[in-house]
Structures are given as structure tokens and as C-alpha cells.
PDB file of N, CA and C in Angstrom:
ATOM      1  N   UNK A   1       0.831  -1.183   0.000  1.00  0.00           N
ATOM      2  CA  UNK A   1       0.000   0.000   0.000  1.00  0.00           C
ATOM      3  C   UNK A   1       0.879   1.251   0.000  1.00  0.00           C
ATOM      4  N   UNK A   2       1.853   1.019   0.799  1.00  0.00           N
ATOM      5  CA  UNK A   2       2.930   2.218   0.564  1.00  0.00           C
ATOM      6  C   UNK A   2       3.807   3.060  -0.437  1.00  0.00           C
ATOM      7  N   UNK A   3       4.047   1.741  -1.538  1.00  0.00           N
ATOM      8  CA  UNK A   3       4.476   1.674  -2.720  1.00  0.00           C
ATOM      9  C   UNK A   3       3.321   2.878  -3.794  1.00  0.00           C
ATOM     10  N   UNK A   4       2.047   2.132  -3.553  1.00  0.00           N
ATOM     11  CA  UNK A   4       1.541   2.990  -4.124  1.00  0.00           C
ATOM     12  C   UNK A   4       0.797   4.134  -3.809  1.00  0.00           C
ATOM     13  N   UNK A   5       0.978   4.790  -2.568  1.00  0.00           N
ATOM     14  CA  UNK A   5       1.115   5.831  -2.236  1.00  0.00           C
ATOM     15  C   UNK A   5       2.135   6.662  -2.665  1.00  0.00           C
ATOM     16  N   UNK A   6       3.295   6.224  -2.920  1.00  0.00           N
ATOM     17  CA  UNK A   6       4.702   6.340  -3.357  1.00  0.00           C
ATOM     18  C   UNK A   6       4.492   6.969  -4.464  1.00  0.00           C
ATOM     19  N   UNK A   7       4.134   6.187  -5.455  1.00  0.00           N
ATOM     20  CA  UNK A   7       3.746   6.131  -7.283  1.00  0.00           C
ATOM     21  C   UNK A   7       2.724   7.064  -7.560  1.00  0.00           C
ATOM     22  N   UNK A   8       1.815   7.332  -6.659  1.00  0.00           N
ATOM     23  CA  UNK A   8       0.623   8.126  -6.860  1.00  0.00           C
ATOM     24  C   UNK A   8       1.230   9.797  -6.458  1.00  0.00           C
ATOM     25  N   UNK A   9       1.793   9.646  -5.666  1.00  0.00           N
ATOM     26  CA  UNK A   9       2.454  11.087  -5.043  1.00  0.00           C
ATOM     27  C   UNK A   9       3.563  11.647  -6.777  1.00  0.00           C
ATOM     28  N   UNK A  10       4.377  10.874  -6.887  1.00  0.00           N
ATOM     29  CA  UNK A  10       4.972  10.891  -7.906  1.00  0.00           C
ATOM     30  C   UNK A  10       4.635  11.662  -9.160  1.00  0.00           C
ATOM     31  N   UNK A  11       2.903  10.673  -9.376  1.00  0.00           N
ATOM     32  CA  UNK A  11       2.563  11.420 -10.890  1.00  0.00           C
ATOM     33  C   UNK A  11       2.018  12.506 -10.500  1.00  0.00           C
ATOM     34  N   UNK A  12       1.377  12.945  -9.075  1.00  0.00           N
ATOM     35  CA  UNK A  12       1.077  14.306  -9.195  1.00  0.00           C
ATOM     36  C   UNK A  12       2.130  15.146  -9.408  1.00  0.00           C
ATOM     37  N   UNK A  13       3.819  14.987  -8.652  1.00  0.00           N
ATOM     38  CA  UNK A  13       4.085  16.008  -8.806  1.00  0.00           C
ATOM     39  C   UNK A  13       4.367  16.147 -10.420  1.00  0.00           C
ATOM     40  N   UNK A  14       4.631  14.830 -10.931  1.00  0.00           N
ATOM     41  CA  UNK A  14       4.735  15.299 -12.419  1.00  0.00           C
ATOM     42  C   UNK A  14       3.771  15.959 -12.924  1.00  0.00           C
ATOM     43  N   UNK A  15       2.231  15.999 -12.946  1.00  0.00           N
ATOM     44  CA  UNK A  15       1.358  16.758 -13.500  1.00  0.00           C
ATOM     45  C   UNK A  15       1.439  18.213 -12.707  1.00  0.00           C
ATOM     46  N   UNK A  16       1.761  18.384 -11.797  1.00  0.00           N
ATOM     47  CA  UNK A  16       2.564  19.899 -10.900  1.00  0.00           C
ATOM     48  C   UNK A  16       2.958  20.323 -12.256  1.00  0.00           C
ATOM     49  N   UNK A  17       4.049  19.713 -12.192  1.00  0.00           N
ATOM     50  CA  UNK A  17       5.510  20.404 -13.536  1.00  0.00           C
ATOM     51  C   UNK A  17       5.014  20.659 -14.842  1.00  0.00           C
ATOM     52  N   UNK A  18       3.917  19.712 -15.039  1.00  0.00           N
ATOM     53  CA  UNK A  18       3.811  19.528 -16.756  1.00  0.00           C
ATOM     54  C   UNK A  18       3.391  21.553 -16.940  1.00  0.00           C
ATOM     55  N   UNK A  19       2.862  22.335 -15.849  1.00  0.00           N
ATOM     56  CA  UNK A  19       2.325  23.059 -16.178  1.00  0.00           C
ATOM     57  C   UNK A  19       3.185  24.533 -16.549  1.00  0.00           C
ATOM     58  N   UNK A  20       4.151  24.124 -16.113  1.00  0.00           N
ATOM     59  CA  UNK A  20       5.775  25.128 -16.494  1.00  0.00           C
ATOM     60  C   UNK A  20       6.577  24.204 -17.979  1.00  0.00           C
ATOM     61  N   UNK A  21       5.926  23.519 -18.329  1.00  0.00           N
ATOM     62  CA  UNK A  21       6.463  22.748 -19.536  1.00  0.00           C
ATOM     63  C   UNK A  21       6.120  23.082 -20.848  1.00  0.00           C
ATOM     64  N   UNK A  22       7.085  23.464 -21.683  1.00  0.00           N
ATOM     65  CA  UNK A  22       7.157  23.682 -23.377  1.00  0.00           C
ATOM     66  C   UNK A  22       5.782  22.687 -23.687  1.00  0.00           C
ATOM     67  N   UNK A  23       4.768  23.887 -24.419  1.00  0.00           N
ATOM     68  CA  UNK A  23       3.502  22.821 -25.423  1.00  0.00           C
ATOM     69  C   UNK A  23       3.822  21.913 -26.238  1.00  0.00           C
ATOM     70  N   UNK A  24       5.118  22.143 -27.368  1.00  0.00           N
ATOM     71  CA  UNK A  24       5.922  21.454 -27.731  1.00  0.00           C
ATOM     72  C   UNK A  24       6.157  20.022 -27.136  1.00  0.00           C
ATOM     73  N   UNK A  25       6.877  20.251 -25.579  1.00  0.00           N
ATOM     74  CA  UNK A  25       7.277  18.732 -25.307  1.00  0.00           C
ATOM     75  C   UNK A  25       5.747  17.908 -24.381  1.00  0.00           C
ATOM     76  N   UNK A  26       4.843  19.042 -24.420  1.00  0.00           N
ATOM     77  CA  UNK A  26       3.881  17.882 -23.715  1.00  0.00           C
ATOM     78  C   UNK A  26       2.916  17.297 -24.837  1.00  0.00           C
ATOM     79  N   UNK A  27       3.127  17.381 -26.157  1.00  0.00           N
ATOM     80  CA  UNK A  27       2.957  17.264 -27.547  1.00  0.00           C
ATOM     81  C   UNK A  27       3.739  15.589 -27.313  1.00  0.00           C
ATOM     82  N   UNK A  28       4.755  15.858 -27.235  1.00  0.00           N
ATOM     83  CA  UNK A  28       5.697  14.455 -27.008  1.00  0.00           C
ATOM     84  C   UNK A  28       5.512  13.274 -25.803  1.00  0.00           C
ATOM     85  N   UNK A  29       4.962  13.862 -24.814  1.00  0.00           N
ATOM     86  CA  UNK A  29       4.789  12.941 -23.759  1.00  0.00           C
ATOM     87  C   UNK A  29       3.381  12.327 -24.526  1.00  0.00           C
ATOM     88  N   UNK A  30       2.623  13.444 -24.643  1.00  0.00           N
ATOM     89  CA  UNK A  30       1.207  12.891 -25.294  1.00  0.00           C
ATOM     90  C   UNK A  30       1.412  11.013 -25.917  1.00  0.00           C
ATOM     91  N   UNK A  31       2.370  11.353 -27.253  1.00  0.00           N
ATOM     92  CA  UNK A  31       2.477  10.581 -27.724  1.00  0.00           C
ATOM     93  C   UNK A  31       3.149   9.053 -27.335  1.00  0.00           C
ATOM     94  N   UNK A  32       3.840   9.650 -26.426  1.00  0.00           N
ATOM     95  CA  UNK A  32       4.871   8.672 -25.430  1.00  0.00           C
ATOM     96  C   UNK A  32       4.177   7.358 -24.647  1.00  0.00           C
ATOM     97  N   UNK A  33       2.850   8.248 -23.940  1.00  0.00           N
ATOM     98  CA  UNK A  33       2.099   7.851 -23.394  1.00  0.00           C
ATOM     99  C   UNK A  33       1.042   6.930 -24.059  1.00  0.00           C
ATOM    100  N   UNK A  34       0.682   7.254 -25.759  1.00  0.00           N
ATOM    101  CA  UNK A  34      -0.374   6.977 -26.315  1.00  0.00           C
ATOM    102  C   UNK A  34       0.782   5.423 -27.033  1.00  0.00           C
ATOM    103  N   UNK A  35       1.739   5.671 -27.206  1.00  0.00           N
ATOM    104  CA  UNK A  35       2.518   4.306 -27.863  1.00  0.00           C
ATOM    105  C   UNK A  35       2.035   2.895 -27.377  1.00  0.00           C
ATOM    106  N   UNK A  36       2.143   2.903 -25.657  1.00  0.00           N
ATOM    107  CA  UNK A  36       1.800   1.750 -25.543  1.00  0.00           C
ATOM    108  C   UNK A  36       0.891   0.786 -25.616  1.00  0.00           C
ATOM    109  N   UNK A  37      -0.024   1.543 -26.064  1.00  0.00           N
ATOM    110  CA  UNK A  37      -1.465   1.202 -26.502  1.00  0.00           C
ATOM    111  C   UNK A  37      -1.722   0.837 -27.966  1.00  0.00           C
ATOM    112  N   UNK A  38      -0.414   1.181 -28.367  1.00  0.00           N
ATOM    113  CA  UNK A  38      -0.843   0.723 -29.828  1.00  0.00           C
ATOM    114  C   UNK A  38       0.454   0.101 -30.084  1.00  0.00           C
ATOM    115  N   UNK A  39       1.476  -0.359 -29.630  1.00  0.00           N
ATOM    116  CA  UNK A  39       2.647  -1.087 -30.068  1.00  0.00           C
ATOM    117  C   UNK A  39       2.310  -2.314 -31.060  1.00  0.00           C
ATOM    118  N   UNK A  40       1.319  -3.207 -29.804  1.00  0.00           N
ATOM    119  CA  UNK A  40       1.475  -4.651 -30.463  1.00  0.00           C
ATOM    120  C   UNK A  40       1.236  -4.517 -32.122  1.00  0.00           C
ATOM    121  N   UNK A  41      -0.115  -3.531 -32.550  1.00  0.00           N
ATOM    122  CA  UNK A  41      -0.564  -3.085 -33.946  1.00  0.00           C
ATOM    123  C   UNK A  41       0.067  -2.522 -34.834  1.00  0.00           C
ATOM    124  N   UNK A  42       0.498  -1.479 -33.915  1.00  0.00           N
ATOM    125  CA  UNK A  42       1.981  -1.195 -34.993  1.00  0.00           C
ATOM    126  C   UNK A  42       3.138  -1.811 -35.303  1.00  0.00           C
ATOM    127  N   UNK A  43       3.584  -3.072 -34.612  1.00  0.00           N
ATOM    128  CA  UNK A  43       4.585  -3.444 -34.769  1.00  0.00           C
ATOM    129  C   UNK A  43       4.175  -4.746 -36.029  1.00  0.00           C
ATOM    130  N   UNK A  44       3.213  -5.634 -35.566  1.00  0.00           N
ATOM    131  CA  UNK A  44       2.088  -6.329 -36.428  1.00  0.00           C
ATOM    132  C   UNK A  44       2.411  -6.033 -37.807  1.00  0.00           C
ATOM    133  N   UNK A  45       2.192  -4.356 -38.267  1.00  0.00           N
ATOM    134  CA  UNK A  45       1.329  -3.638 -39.393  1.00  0.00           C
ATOM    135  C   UNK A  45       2.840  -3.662 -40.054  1.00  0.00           C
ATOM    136  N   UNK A  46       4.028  -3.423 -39.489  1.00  0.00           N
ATOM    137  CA  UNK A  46       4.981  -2.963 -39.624  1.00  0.00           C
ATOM    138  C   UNK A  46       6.207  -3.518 -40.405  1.00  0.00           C
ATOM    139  N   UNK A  47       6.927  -3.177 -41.541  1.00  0.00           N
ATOM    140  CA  UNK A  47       7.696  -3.873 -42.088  1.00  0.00           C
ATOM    141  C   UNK A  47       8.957  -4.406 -41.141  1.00  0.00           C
ATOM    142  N   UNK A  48      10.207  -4.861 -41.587  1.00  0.00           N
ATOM    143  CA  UNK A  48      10.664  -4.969 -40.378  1.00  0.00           C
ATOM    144  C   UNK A  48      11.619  -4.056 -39.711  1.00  0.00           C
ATOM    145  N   UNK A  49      12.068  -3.207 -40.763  1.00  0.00           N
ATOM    146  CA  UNK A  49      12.492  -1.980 -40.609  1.00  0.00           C
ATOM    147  C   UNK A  49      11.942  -0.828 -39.802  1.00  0.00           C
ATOM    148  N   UNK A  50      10.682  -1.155 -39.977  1.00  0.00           N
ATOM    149  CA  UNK A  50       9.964   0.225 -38.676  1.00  0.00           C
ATOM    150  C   UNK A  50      10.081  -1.259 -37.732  1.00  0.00           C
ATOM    151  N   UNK A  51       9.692  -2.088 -37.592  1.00  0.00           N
ATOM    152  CA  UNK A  51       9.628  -2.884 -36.205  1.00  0.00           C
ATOM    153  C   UNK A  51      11.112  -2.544 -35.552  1.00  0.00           C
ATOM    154  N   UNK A  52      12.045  -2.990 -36.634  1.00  0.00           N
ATOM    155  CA  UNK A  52      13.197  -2.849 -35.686  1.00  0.00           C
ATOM    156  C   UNK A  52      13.475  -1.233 -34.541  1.00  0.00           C
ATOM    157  N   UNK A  53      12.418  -0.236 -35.055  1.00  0.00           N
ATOM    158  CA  UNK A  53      12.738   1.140 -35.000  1.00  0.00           C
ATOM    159  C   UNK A  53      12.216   0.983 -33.916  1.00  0.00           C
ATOM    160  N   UNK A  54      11.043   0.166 -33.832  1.00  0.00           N
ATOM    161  CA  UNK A  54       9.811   0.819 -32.584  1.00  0.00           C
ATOM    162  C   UNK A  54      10.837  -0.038 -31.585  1.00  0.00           C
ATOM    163  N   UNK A  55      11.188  -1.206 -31.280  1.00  0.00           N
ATOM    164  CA  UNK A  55      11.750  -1.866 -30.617  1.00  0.00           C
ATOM    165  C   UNK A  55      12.911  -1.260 -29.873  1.00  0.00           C
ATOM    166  N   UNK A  56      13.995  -0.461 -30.760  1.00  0.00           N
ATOM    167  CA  UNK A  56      15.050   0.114 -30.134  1.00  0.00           C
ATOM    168  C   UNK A  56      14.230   1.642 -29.671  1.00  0.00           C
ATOM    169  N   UNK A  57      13.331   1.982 -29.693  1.00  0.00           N
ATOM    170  CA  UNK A  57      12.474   3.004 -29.348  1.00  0.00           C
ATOM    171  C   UNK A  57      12.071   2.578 -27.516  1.00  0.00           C
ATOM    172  N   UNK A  58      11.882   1.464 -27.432  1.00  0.00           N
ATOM    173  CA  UNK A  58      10.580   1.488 -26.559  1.00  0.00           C
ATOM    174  C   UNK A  58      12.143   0.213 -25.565  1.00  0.00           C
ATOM    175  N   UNK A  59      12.919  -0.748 -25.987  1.00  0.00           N
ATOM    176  CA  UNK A  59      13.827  -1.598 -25.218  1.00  0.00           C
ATOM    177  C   UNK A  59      15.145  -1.340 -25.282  1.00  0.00           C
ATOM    178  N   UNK A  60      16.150  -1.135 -23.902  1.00  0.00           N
ATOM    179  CA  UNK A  60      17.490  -0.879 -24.039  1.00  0.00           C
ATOM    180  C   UNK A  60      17.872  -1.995 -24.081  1.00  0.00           C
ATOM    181  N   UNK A  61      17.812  -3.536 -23.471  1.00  0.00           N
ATOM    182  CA  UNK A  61      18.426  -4.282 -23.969  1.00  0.00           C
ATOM    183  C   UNK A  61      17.135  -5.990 -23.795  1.00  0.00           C
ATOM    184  N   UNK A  62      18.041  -6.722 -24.043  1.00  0.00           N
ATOM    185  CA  UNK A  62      17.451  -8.184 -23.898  1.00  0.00           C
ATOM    186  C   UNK A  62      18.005  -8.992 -23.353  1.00  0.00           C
ATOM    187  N   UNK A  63      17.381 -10.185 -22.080  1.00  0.00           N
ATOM    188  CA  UNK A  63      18.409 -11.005 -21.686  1.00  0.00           C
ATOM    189  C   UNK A  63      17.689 -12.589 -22.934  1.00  0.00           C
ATOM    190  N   UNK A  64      18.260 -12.928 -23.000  1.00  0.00           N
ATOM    191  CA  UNK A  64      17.343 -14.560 -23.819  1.00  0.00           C
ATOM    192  C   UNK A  64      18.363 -15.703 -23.110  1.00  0.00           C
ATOM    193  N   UNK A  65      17.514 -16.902 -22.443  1.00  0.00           N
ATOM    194  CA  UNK A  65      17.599 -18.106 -22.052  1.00  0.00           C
ATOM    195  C   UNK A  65      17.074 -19.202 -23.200  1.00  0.00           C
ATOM    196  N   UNK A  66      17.274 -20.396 -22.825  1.00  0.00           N
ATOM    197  CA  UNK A  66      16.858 -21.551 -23.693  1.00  0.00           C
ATOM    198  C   UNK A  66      15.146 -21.140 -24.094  1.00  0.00           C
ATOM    199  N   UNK A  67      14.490 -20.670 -23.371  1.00  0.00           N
ATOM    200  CA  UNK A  67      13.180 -20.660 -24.361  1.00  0.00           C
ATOM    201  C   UNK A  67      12.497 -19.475 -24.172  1.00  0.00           C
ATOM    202  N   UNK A  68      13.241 -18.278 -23.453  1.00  0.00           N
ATOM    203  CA  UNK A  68      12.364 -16.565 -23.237  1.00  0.00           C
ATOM    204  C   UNK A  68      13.204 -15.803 -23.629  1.00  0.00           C
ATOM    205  N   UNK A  69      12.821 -14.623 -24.032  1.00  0.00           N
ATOM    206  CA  UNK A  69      13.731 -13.206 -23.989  1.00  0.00           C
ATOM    207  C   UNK A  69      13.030 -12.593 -22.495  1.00  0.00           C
ATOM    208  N   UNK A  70      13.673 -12.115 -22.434  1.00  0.00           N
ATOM    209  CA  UNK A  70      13.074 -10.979 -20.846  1.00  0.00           C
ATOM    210  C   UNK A  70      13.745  -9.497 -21.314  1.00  0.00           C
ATOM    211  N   UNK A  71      12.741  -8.389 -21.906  1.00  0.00           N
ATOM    212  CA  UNK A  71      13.136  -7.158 -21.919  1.00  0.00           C
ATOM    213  C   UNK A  71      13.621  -6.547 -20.982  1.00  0.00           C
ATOM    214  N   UNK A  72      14.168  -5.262 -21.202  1.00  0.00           N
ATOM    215  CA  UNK A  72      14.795  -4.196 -20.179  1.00  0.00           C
ATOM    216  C   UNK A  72      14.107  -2.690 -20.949  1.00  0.00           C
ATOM    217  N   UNK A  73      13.422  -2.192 -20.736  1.00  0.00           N
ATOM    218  CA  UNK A  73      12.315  -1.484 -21.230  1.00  0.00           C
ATOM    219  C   UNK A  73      13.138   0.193 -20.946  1.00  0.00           C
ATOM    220  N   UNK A  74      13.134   0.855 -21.955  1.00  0.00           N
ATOM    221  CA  UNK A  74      13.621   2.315 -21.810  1.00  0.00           C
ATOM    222  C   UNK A  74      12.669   3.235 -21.071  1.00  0.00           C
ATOM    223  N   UNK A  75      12.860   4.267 -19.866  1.00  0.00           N
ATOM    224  CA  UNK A  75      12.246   5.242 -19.772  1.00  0.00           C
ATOM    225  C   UNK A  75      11.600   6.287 -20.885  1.00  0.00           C
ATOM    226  N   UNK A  76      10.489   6.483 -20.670  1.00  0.00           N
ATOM    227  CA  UNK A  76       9.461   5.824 -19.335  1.00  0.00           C
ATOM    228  C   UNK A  76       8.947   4.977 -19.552  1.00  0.00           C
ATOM    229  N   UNK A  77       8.936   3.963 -20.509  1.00  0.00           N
ATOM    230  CA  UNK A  77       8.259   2.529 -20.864  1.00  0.00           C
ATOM    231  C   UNK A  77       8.066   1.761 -19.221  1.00  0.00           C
ATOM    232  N   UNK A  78       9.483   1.788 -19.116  1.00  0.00           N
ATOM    233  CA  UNK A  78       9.987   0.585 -17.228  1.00  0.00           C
ATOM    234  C   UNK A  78       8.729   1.173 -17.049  1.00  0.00           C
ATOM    235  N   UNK A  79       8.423   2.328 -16.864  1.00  0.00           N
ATOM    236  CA  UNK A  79       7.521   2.763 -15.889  1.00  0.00           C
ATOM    237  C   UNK A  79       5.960   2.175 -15.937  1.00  0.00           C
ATOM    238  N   UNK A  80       5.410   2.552 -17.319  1.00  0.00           N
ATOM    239  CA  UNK A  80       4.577   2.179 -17.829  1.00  0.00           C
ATOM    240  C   UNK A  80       4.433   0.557 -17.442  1.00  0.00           C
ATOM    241  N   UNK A  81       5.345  -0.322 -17.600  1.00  0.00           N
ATOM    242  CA  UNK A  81       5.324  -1.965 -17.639  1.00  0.00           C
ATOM    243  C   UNK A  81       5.679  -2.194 -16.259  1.00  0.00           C
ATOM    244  N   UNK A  82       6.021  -1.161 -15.866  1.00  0.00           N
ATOM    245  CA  UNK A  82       5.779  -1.397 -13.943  1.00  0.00           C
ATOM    246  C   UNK A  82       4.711  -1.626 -13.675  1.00  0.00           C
ATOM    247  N   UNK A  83       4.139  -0.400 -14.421  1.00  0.00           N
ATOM    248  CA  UNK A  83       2.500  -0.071 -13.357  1.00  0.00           C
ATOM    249  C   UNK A  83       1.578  -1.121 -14.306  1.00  0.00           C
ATOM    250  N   UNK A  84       1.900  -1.503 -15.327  1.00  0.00           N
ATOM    251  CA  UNK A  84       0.894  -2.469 -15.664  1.00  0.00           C
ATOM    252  C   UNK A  84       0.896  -3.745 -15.564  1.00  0.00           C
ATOM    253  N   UNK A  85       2.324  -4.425 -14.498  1.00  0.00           N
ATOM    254  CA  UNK A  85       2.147  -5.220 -14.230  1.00  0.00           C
ATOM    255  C   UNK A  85       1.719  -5.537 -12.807  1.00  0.00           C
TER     256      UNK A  85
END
């Protein structure tokens, strides 16, 4: 319960800040935010050249064992695949 007291305190103060922030870059979070909702489709739709793009976009690296990969997810993705797991 503490944790997410933690996480919740957090995004307010980020929505605090967003309001001293370039329209420009909250143009960019917009979109940042709206990606993960559409990855699996875009990546799907995607030749493999944009796949490879969205991938180094959204993962810094990969571990792979005999039968998984396990991502390492770039900020703010971690974040995102924190809270949605």
C-alpha cells in the first residue's frame, strides 16, 4: 500500500511540472504515453524496418535463455510496464 502511495504522489508532482512545460514537449509525452497502446498493432502492421525502430524506441536491452527473452524497457516505458504489471 505504501508503494503505491509512493507512485501516486509521484505522478502528481509530475502533473505539478507539466504546467511550467514547453507545449511542444507535452505534444511528445502525449504521444509517449499513447505508444503503448498501440505497439502490439503497430509493430504487427509494420515492415521490419519500422519494427526494428519501434523496438530500439521502446527496449534498451534483452536477456534470452533456452526458451524466453526478458526485456529491459527504456524510460518511461519501465515505468509504464511497472505499473501495468
Amino acid at each position: 500500500m505504501r508503494h503505491r502511495q509512493t507512485e501516486e504522489q509521484q505522478v502528481q508532482s509530475a502533473i505539478s511540472q507539466l504546467s511550467s512545460v514547453d507545449p511542444g514537449r507535452l505534444l511528445d509525452a502525449a504521444k509517449i504515453l499513447e505508444l503503448p497502446n498501440k505497439a502490439y498493432f503497430l509493430y504487427v502492421k509494420q515492415p521490419a524496418v519500422e519494427k526494428a525502430k519501434l523496438l530500439k524506441m521502446v527496449l534498451s536491452n534483452c536477456t534470452i535463455d533456452a526458451t524466453s527473452v526478458y526485456p529491459t524497457y527504456r524510460k518511461p516505458f519501465d515505468l509504464i510496464f511497472e505499473r501495468v504489471k
